[in-house]
PDB file of N, CA and C in Angstrom:
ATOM      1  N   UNK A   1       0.843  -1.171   0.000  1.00  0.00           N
ATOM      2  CA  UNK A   1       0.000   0.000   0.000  1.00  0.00           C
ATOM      3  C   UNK A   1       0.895   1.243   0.000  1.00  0.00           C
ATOM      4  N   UNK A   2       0.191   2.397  -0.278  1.00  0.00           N
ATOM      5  CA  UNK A   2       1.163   3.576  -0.792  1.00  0.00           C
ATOM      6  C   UNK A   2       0.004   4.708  -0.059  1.00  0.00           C
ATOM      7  N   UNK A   3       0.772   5.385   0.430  1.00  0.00           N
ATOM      8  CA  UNK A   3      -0.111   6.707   1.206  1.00  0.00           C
ATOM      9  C   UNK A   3       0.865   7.693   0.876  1.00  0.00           C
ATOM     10  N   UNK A   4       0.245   8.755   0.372  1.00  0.00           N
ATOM     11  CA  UNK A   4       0.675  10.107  -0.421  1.00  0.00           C
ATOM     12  C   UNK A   4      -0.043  11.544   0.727  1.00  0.00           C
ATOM     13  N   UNK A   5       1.162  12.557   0.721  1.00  0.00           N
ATOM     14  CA  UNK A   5       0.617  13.442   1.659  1.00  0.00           C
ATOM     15  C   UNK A   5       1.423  14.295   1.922  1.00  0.00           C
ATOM     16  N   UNK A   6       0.418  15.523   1.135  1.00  0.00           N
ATOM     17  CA  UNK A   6       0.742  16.508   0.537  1.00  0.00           C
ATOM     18  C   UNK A   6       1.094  18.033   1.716  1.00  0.00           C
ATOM     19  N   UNK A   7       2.466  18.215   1.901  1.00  0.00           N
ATOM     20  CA  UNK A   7       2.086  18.825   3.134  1.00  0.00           C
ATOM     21  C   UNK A   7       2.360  20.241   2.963  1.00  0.00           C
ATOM     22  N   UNK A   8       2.952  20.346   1.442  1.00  0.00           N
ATOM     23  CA  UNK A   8       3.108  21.739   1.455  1.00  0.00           C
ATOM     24  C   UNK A   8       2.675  21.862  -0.443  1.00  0.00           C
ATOM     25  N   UNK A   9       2.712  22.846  -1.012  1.00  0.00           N
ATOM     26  CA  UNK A   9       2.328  22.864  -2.530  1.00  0.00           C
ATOM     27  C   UNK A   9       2.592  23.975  -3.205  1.00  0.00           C
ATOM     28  N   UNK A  10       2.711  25.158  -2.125  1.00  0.00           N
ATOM     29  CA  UNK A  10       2.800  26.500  -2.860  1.00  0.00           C
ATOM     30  C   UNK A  10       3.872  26.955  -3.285  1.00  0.00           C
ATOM     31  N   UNK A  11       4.146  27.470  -4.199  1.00  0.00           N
ATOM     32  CA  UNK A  11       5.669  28.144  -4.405  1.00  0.00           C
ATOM     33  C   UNK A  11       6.110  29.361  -4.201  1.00  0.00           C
ATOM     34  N   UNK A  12       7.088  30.010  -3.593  1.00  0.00           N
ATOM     35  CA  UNK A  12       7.574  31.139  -3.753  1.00  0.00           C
ATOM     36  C   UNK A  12       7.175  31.710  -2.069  1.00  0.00           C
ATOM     37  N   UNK A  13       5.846  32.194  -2.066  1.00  0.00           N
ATOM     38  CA  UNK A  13       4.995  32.709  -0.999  1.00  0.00           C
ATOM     39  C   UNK A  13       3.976  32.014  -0.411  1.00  0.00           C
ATOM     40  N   UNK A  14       4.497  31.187   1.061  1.00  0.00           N
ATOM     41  CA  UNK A  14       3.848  30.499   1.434  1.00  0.00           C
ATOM     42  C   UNK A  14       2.249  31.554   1.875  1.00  0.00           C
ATOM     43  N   UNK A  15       0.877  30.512   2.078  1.00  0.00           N
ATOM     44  CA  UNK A  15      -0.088  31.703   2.768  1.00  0.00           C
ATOM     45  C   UNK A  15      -0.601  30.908   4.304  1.00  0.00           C
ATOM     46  N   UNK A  16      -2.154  31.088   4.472  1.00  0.00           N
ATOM     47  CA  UNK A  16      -2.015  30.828   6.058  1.00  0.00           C
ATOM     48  C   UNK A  16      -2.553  29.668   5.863  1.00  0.00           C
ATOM     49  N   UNK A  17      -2.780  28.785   4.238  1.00  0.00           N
ATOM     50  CA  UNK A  17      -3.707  27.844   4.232  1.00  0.00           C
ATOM     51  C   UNK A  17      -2.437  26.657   3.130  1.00  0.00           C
ATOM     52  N   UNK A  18      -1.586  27.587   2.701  1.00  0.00           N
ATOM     53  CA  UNK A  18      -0.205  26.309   1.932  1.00  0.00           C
ATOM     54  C   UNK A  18       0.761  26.960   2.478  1.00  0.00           C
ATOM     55  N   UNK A  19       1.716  25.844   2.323  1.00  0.00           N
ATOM     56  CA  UNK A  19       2.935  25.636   2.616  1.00  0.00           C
ATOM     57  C   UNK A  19       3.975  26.009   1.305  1.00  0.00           C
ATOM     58  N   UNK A  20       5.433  25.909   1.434  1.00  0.00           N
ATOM     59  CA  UNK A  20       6.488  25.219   0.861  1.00  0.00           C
ATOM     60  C   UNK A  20       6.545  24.077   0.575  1.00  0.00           C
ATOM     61  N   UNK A  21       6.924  23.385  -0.694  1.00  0.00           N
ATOM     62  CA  UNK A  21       7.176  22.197  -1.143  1.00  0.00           C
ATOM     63  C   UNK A  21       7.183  21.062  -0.041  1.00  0.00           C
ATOM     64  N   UNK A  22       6.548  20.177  -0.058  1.00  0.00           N
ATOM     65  CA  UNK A  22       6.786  18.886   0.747  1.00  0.00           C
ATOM     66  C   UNK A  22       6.380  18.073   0.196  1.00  0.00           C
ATOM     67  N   UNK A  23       6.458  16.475   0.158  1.00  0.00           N
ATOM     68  CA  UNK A  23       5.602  15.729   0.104  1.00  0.00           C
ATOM     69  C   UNK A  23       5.938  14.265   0.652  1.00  0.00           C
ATOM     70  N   UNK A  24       5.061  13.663   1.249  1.00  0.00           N
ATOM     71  CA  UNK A  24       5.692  12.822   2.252  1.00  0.00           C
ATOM     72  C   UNK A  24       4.816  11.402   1.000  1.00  0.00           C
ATOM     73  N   UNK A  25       5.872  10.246   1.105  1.00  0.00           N
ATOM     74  CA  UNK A  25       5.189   8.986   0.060  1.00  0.00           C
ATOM     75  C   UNK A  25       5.508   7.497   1.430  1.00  0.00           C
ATOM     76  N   UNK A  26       4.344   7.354   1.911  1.00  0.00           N
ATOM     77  CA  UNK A  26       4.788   6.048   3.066  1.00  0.00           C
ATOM     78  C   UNK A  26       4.743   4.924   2.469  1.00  0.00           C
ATOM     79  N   UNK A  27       5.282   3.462   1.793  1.00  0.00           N
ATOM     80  CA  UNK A  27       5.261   2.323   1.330  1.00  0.00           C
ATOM     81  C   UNK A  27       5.281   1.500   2.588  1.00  0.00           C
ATOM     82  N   UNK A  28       4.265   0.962   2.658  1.00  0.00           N
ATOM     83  CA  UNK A  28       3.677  -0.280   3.703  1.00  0.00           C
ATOM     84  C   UNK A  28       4.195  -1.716   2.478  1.00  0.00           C
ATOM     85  N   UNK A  29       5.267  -2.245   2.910  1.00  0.00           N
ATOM     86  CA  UNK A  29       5.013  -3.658   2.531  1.00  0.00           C
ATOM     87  C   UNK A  29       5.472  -4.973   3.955  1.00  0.00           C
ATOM     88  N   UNK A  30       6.430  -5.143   3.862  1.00  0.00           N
ATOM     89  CA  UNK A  30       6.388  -5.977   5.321  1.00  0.00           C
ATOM     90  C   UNK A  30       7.283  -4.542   6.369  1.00  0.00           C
ATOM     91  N   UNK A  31       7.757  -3.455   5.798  1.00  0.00           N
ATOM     92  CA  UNK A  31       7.929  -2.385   6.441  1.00  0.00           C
ATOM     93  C   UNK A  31       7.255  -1.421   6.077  1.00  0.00           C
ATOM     94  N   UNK A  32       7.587  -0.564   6.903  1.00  0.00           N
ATOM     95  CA  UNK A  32       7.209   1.215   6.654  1.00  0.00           C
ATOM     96  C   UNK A  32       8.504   1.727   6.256  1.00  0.00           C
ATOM     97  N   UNK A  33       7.987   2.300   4.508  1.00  0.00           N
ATOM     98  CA  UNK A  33       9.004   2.974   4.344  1.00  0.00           C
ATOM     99  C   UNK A  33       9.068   4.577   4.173  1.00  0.00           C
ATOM    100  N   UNK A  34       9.018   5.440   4.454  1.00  0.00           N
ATOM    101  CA  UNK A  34       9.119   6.843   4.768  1.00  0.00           C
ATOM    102  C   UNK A  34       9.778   7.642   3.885  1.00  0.00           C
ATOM    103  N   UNK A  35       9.394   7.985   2.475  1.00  0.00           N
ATOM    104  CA  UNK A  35       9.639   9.037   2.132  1.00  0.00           C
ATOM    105  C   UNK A  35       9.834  10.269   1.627  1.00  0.00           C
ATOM    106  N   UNK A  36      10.367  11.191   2.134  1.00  0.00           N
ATOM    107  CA  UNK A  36       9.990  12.585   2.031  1.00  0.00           C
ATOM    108  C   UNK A  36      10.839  13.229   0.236  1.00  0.00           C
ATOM    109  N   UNK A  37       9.646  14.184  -0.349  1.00  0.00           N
ATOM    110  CA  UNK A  37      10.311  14.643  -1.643  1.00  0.00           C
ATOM    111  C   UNK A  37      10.341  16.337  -0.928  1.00  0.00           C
ATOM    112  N   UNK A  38      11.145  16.934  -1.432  1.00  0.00           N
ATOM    113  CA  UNK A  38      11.242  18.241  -1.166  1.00  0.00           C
ATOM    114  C   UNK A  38      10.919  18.710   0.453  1.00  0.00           C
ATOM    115  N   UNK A  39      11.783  19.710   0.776  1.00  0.00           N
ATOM    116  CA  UNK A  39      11.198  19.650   2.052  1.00  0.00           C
ATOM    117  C   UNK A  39      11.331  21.604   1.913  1.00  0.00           C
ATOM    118  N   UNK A  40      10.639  21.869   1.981  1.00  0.00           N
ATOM    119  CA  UNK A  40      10.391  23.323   1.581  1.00  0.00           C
ATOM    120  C   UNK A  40      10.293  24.035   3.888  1.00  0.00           C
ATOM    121  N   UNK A  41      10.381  25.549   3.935  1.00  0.00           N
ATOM    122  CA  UNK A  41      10.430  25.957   5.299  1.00  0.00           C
ATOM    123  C   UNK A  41       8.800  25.734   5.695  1.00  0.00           C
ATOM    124  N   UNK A  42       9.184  25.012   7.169  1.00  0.00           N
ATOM    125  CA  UNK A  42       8.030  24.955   7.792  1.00  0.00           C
ATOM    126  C   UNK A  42       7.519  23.376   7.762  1.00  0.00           C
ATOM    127  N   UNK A  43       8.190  22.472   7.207  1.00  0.00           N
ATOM    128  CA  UNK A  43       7.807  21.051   6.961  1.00  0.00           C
ATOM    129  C   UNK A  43       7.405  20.541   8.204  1.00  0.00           C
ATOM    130  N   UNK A  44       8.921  20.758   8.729  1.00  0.00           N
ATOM    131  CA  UNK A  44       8.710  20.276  10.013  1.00  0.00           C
ATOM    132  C   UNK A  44       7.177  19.996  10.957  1.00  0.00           C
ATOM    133  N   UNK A  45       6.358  21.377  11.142  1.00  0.00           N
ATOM    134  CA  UNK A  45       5.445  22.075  11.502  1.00  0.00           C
ATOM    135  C   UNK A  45       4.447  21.198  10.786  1.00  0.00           C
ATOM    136  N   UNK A  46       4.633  20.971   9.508  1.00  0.00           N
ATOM    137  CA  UNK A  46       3.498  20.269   8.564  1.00  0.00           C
ATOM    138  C   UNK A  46       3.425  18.458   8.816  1.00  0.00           C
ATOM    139  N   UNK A  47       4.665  18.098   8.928  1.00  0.00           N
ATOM    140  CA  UNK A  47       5.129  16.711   9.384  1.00  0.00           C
ATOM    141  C   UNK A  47       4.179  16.352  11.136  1.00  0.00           C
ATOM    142  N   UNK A  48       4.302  17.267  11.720  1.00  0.00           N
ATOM    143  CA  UNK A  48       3.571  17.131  13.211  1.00  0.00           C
ATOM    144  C   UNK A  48       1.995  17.294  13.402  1.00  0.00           C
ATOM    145  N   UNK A  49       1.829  17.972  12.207  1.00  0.00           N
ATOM    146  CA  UNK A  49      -0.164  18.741  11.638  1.00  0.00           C
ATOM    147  C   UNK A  49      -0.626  17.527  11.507  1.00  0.00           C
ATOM    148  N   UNK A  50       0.328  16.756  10.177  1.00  0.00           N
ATOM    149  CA  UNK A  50      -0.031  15.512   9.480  1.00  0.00           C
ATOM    150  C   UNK A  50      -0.065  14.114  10.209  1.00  0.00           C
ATOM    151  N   UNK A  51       0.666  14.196  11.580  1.00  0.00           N
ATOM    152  CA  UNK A  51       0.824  13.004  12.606  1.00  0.00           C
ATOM    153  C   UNK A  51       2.302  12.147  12.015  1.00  0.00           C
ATOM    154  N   UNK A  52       2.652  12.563  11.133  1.00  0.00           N
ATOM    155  CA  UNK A  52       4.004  11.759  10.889  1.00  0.00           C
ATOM    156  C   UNK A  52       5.357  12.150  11.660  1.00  0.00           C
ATOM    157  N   UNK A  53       6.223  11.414  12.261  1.00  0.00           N
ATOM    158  CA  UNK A  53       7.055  11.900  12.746  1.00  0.00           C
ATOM    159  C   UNK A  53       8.372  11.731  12.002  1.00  0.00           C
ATOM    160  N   UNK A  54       8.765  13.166  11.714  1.00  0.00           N
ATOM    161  CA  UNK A  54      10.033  13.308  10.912  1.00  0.00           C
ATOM    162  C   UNK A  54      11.467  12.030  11.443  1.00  0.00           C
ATOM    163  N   UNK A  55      11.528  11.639  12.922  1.00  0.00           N
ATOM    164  CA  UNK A  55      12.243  10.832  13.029  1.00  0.00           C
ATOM    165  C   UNK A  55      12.417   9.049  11.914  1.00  0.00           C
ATOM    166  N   UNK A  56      10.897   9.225  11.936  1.00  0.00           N
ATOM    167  CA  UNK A  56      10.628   7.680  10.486  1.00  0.00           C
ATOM    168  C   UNK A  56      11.402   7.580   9.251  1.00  0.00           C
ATOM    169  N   UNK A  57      11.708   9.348   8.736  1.00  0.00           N
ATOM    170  CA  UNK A  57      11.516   9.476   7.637  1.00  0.00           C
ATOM    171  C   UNK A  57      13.424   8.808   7.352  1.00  0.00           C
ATOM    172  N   UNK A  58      13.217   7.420   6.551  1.00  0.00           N
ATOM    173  CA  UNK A  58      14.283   7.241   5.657  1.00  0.00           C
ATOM    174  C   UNK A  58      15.347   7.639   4.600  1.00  0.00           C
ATOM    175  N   UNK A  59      14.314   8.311   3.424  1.00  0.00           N
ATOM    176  CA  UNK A  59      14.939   9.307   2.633  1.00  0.00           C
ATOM    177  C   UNK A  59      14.661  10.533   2.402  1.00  0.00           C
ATOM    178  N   UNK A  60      15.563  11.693   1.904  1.00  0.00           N
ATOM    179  CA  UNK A  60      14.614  13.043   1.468  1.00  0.00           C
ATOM    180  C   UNK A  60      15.431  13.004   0.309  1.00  0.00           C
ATOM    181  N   UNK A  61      14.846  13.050  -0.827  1.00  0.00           N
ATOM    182  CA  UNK A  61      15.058  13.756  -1.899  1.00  0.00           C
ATOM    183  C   UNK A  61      14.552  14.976  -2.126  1.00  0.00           C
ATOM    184  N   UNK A  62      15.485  15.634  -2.901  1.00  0.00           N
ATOM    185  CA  UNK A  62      15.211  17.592  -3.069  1.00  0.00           C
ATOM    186  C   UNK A  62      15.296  17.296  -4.761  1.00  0.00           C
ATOM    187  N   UNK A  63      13.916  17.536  -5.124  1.00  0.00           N
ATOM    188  CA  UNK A  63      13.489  17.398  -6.135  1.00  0.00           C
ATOM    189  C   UNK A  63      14.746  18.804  -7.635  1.00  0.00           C
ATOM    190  N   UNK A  64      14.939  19.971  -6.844  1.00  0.00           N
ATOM    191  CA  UNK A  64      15.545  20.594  -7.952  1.00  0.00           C
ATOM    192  C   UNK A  64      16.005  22.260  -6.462  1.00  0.00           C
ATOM    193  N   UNK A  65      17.192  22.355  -6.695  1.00  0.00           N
ATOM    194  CA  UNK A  65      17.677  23.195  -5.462  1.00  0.00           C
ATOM    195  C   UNK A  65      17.243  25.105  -5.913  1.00  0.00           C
ATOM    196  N   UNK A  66      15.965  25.198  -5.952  1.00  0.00           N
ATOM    197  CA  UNK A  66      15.081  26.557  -5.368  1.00  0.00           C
ATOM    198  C   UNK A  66      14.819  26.234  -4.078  1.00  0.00           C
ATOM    199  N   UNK A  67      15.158  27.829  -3.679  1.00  0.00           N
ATOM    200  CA  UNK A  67      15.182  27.177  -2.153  1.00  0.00           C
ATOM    201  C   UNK A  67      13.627  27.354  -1.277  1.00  0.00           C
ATOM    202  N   UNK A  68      12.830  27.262  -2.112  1.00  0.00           N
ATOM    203  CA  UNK A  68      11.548  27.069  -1.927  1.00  0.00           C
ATOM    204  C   UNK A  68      10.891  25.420  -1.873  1.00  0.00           C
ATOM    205  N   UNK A  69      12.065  24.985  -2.116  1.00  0.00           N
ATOM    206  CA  UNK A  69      12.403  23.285  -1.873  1.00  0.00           C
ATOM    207  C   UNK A  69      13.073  22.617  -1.105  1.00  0.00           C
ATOM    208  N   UNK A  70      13.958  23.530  -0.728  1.00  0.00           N
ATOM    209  CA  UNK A  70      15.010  22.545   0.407  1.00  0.00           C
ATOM    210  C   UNK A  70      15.389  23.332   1.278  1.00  0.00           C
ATOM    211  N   UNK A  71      15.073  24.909   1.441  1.00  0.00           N
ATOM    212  CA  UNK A  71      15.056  25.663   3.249  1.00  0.00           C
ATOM    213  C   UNK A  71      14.905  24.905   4.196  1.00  0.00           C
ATOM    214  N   UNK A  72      13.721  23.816   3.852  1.00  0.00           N
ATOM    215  CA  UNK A  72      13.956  23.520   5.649  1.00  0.00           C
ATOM    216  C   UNK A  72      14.891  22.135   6.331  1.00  0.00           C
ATOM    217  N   UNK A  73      15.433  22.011   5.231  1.00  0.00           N
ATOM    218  CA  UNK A  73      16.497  20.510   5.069  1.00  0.00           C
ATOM    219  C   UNK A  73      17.186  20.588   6.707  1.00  0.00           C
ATOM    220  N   UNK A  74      18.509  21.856   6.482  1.00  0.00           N
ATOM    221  CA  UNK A  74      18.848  21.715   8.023  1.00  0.00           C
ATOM    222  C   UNK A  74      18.434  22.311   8.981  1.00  0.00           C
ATOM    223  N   UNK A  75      17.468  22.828   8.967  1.00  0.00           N
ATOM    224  CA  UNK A  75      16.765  22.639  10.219  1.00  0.00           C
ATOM    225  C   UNK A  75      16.054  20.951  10.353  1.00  0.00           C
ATOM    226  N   UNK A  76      15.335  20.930   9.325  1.00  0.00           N
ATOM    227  CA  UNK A  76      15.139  19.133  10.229  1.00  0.00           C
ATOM    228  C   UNK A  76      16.224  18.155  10.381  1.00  0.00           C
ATOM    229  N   UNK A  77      17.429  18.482   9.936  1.00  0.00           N
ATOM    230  CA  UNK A  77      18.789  17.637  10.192  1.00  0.00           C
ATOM    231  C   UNK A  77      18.827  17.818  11.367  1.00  0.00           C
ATOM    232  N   UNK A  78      18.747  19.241  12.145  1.00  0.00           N
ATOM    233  CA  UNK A  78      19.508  19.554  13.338  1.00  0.00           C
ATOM    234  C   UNK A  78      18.307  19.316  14.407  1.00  0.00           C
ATOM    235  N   UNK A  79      17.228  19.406  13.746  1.00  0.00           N
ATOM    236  CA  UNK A  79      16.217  18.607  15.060  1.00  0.00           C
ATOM    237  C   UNK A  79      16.810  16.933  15.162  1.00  0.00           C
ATOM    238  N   UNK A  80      17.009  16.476  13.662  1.00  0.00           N
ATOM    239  CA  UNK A  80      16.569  14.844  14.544  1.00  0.00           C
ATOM    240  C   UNK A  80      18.304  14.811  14.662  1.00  0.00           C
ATOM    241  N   UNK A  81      19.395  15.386  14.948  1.00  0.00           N
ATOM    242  CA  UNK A  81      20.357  15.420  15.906  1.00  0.00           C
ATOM    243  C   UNK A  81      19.932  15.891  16.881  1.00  0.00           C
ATOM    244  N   UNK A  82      19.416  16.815  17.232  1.00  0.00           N
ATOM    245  CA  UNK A  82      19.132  17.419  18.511  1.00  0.00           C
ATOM    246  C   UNK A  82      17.696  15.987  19.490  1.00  0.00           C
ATOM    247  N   UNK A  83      17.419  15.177  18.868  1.00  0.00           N
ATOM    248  CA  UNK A  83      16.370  13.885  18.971  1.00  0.00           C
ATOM    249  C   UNK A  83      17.225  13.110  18.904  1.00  0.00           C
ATOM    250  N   UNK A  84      18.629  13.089  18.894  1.00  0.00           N
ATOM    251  CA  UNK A  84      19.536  11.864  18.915  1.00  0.00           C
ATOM    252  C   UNK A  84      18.912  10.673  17.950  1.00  0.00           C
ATOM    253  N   UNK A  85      19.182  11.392  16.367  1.00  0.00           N
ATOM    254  CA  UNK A  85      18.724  10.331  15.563  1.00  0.00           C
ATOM    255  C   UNK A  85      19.729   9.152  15.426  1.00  0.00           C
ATOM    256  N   UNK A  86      19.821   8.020  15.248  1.00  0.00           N
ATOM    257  CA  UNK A  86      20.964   7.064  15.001  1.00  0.00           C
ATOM    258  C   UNK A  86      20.894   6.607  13.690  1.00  0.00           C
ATOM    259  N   UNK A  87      19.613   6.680  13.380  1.00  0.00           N
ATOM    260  CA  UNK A  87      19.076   5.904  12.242  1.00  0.00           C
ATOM    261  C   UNK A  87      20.182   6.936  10.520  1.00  0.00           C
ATOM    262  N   UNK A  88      20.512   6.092   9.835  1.00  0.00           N
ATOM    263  CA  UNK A  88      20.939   7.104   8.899  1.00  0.00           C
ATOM    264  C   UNK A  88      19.846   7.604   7.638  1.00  0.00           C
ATOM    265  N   UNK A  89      20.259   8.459   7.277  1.00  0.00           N
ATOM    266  CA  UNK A  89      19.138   9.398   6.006  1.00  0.00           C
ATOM    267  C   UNK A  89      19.765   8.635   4.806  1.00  0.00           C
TER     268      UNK A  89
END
């Protein structure tokens, strides 16, 4: 099974109802696999709205480097260090 979830969409100028680029793709087969395309500012925030916890997330791909796509990269690096992640990206 495949669950798609859309957490951000807008470009350029986020408003009070979209986000920055995100999009989270979960693959259920005998695991959960977690992962994130673009991570635009504010994901984080959108990742916690949505109930997913950024610690799951396996991969991020940054679809094309506007930084309306990948602002919020290290900041969620330095949370899930600051969460003592072990797991690698």
């Amino acid at each position: 099974m495949i669950v798609i979830t859309f957490l951000g969409t807008v470009s350029g100028i986020p408003t009070l109802d979209r986000n920055h680029p995100a999009i989270v793709l979960e693959h259920y087969t005998n695991t959960r696999d977690v992962l994130l395309f673009d991570c635009g500012e504010g994901t984080q925030k959108q990742l916690m709205k949505a109930g997913i916890s950024f610690m799951q997330i396996s991969k991020i791909f940054i679809t094309h480097w506007h930084a309306d796509h990948f602002a919020g990269l290290i900041p969620m690096i330095q949370t899930m260090n600051l969460e003592k992640r072990k797991k690698p990206l």
